[in-house]
Protein backbone atom coordinates (compact mmCIF):
# COMPACT_ATOMS: atom_id res chain seq x y z
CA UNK A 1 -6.77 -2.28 -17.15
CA UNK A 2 -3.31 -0.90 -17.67
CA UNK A 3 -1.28 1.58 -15.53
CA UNK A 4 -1.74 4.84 -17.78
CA UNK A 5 -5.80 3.94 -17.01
CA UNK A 6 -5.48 2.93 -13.52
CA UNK A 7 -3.31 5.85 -11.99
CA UNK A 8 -3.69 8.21 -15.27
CA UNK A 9 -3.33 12.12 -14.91
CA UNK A 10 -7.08 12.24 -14.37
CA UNK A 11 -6.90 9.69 -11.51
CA UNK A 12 -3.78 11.49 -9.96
CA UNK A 13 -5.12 14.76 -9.85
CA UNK A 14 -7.97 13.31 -7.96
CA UNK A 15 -5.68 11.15 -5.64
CA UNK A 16 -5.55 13.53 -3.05
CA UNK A 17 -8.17 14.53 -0.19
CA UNK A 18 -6.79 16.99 1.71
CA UNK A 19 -7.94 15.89 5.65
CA UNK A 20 -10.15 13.64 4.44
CA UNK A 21 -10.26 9.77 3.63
CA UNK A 22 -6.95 8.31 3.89
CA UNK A 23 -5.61 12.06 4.00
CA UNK A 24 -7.30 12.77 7.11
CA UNK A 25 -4.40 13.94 10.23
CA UNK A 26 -6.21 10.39 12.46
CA UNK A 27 -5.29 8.17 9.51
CA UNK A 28 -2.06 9.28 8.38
CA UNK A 29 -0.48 10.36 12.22
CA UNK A 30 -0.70 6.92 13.56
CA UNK A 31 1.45 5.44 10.45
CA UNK A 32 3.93 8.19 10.09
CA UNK A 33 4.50 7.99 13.98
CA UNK A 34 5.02 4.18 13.55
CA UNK A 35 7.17 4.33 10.75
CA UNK A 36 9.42 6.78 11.97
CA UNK A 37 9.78 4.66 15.02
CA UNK A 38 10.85 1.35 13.34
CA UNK A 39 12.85 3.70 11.25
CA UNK A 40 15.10 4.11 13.94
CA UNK A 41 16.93 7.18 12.69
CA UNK A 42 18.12 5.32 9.31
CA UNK A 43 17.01 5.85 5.51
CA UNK A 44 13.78 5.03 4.19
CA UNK A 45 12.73 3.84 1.63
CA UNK A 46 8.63 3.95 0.32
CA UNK A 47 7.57 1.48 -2.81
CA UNK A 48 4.68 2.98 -4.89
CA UNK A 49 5.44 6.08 -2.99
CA UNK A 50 2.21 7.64 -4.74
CA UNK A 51 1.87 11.44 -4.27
CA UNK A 52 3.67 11.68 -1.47
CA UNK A 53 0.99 10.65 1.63
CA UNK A 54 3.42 9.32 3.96
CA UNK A 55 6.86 10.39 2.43
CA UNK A 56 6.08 13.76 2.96
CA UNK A 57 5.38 13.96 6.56
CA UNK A 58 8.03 11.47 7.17
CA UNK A 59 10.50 13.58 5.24
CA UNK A 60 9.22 17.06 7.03
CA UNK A 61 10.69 15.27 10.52
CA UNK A 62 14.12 14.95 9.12
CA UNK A 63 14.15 11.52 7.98
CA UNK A 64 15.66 10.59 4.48
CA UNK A 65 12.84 9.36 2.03
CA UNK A 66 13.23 7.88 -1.24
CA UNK A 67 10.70 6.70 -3.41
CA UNK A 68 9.95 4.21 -6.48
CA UNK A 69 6.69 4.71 -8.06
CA UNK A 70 5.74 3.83 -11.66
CA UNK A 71 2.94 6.11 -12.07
CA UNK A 72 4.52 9.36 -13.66
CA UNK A 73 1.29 11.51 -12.99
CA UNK A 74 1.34 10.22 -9.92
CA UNK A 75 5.01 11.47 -9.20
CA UNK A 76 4.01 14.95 -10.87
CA UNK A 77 1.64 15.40 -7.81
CA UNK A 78 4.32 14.75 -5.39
CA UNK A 79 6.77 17.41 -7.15
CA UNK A 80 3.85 19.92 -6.01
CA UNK A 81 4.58 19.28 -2.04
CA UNK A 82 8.61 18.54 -2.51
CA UNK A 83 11.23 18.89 -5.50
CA UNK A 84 13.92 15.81 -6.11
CA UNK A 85 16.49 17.07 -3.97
CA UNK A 86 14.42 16.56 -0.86
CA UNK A 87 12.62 13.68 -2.07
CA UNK A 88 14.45 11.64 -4.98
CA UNK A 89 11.86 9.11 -6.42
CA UNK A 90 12.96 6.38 -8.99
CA UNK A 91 10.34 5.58 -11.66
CA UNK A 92 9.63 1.61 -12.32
CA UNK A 93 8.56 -1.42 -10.95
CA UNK A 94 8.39 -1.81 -7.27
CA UNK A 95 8.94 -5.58 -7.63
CA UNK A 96 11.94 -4.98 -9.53
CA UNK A 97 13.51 -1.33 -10.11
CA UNK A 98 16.67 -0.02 -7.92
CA UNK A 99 17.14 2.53 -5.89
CA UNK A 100 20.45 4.15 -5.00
CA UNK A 101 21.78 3.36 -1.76
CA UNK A 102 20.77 0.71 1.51
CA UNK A 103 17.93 1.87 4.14
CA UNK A 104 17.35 0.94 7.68
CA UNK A 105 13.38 0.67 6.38
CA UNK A 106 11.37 0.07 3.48
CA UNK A 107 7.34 -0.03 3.41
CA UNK A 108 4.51 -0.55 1.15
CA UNK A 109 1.19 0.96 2.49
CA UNK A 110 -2.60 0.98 1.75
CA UNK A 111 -2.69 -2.44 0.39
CA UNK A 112 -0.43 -1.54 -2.45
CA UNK A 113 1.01 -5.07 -2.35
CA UNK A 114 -1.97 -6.40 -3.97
CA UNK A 115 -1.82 -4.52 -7.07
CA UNK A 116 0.72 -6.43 -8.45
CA UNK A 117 -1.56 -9.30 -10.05
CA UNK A 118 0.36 -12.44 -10.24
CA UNK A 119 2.00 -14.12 -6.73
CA UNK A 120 5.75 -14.76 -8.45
CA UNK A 121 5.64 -10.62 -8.63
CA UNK A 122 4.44 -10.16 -5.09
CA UNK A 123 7.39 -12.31 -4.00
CA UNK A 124 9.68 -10.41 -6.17
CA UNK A 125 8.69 -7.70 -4.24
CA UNK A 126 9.49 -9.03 -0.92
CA UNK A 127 13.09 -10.21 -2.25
CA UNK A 128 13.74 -6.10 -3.73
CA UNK A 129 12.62 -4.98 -0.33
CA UNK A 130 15.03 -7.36 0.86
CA UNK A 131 18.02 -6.16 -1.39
CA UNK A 132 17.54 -2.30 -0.48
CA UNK A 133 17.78 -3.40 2.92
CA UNK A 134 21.00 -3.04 5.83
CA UNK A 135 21.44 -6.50 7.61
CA UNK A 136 18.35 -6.21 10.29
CA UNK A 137 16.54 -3.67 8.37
CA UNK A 138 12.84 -4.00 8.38
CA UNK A 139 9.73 -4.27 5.52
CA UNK A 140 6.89 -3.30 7.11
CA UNK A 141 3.23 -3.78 4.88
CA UNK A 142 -0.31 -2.67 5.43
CA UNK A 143 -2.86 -5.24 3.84
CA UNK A 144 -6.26 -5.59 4.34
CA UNK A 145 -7.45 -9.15 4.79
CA UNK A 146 -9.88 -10.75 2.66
CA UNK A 147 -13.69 -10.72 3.46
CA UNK A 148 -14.48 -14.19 2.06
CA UNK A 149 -16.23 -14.95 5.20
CA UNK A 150 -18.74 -12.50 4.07
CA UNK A 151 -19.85 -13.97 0.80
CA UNK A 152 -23.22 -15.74 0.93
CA UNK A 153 -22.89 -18.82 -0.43
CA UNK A 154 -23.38 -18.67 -4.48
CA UNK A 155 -22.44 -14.62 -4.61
CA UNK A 156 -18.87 -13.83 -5.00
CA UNK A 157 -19.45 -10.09 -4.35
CA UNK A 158 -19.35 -8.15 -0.96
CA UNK A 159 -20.45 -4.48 -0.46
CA UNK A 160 -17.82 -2.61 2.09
CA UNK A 161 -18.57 0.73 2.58
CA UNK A 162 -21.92 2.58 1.67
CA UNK A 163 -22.15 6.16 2.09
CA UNK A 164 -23.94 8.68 0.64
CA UNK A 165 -22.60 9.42 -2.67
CA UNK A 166 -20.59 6.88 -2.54
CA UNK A 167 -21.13 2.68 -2.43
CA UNK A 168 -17.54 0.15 -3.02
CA UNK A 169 -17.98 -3.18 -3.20
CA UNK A 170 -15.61 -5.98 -4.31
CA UNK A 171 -16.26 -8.93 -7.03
CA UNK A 172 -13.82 -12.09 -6.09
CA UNK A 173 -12.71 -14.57 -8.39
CA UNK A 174 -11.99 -17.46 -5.54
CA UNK A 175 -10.67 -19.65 -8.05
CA UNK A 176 -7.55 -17.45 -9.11
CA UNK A 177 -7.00 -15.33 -5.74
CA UNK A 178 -8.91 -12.22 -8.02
CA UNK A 179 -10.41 -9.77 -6.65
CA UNK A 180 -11.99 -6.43 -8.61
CA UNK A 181 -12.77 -3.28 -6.03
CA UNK A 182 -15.62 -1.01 -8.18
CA UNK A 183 -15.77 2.21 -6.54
CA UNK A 184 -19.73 3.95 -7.29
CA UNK A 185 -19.91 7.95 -6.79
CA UNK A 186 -23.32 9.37 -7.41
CA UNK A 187 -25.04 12.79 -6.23
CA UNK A 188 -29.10 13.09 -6.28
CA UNK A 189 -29.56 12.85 -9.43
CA UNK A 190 -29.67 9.32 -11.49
CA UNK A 191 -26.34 9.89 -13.24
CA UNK A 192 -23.06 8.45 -11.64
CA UNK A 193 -19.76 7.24 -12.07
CA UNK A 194 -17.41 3.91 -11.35
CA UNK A 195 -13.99 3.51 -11.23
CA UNK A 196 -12.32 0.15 -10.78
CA UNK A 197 -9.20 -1.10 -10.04
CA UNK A 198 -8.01 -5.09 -9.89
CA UNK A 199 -6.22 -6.95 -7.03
CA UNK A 200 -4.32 -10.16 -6.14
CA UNK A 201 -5.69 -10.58 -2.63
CA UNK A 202 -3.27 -12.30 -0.05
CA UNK A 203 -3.66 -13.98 2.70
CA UNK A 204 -1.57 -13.39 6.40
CA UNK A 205 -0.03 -16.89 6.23
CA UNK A 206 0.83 -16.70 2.91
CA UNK A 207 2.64 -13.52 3.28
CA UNK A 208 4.75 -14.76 5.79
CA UNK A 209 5.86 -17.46 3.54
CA UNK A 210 6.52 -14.97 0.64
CA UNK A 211 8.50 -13.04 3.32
CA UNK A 212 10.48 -16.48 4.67
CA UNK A 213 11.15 -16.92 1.18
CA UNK A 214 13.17 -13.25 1.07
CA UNK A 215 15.20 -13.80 4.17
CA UNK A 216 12.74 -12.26 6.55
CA UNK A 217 11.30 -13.68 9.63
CA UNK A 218 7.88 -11.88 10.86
CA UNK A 219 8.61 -9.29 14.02
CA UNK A 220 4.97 -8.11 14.89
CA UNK A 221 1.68 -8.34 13.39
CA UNK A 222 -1.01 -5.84 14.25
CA UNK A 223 -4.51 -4.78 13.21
CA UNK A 224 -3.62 -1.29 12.73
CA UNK A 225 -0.49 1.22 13.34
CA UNK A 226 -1.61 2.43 16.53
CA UNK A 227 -1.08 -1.35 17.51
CA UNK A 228 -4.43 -2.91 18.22
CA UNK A 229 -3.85 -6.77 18.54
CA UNK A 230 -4.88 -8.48 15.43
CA UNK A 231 -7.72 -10.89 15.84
CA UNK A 232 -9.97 -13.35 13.04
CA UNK A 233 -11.87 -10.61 13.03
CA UNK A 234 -9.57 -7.89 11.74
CA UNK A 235 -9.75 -6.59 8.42
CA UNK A 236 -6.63 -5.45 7.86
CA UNK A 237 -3.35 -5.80 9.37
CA UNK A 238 0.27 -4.16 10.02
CA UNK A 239 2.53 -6.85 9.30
CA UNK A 240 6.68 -5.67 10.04
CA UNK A 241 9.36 -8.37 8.70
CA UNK A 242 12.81 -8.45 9.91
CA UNK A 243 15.69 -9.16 7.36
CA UNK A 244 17.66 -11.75 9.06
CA UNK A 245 21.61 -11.31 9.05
């Protein structure tokens, strides 16, 4: 699965869900609060910056966004909500591409981490955060954690959300740190549709090292951005590195 098939035209004109899903005003008001907070007044800067979820709202309170996303359909959608000169975006690589100028914050949401495949890329990503940043700046990543727990022994599958229309559920390859999310959408009749997308899962500890291995030391750890503490029972996590001087 390559990127033209993964975030395609047809995939970005989808991408969005107006207050709904991830679009809804109780998931993205808690992170844009956060993030302008650890922001603290200074230049930000979004990898895989998407169409715009968080940038937007971030960049409609005053603060300076820039973007690198790879996906040129993708970037289209954002040029709907915002042109260039109030949003620049840079098109490549988020473990590698540059973008003009240092920021007080960089971030990488919705478990966007994990679609880089291999873990030398996901630590290249933590070292380009780390050379966009100002001395002290901060990375700050959402990640969901890994539901291994939930495997029955001799099934490396898990179903996490079933709803009607819609049923995801996620194929792990243990072995290799795989994992394959298949996303099901069906209506009453018996025809339906999948779409798929594949992930290098990572766990908390191990992203600390990657981050210790960038110059940054772990500030805060939380299951969520409106700061509930993180637990073994969390799925997901908001993990914000500092970069130390």
């Amino acid at each position: 699965m390559d990127t033209d098939s993964l975030w395609g035209a047809d995939v970005a004109a989808a991408y969005d869900t107006p207050g709904t899903g991830m679009f809804a005003p109780e998931v993205v008001g808690p992170a844009v609060d956060r993030l302008h907070a650890l922001a603290d007044g200074g230049p930000a800067l979004e990898l895989a910056i998407g169409t715009g979820r968080i940038a937007v709202p971030l960049a409609e309170r005053g603060m300076r966004v820039t973007g690198i996303e790879l996906s040129l359909p993708m970037i289209d959608q954002l040029r709907t909500k915002v042109d260039e000169a109030a949003l620049p975006v840079v098109v490549g690589d988020m473990a590698r591409v540059r973008a003009p100028g240092q920021f007080s914050l960089v971030y990488l949401v919705f478990n966007t981490i994990s679609n880089l495949l291999a873990q030398a890329d996901q630590v290249e990503c933590f070292r380009n955060a780390a050379r966009h940043l100002v001395p002290g700046g901060r990375f700050v990543i959402e990640l969901w954690v890994p539901e291994l727990r939930a495997l029955p022994p001799g099934r490396d599958a898990t179903v996490w959300r079933c709803d009607d229309g819609y049923i995801g559920l996620d194929t792990y390859d243990v072995l290799n740190q795989q994992v394959v999310s298949h996303h099901v959408r069906f209506g009453a009749g018996p025809e339906a549709t999948v779409g798929r997308s594949p992930h290098r899962y990572i766990w908390p500890a191990e992203l600390d090292l990657m981050g210790q291995l960038a110059g940054f030391e772990l500030e805060s750890r939380e299951a969520d951005w409106a700061g509930s503490p993180f637990t073994a029972d969390s799925s997901s996590h908001v993990s914000v590195y500092r970069l130390t001087p």
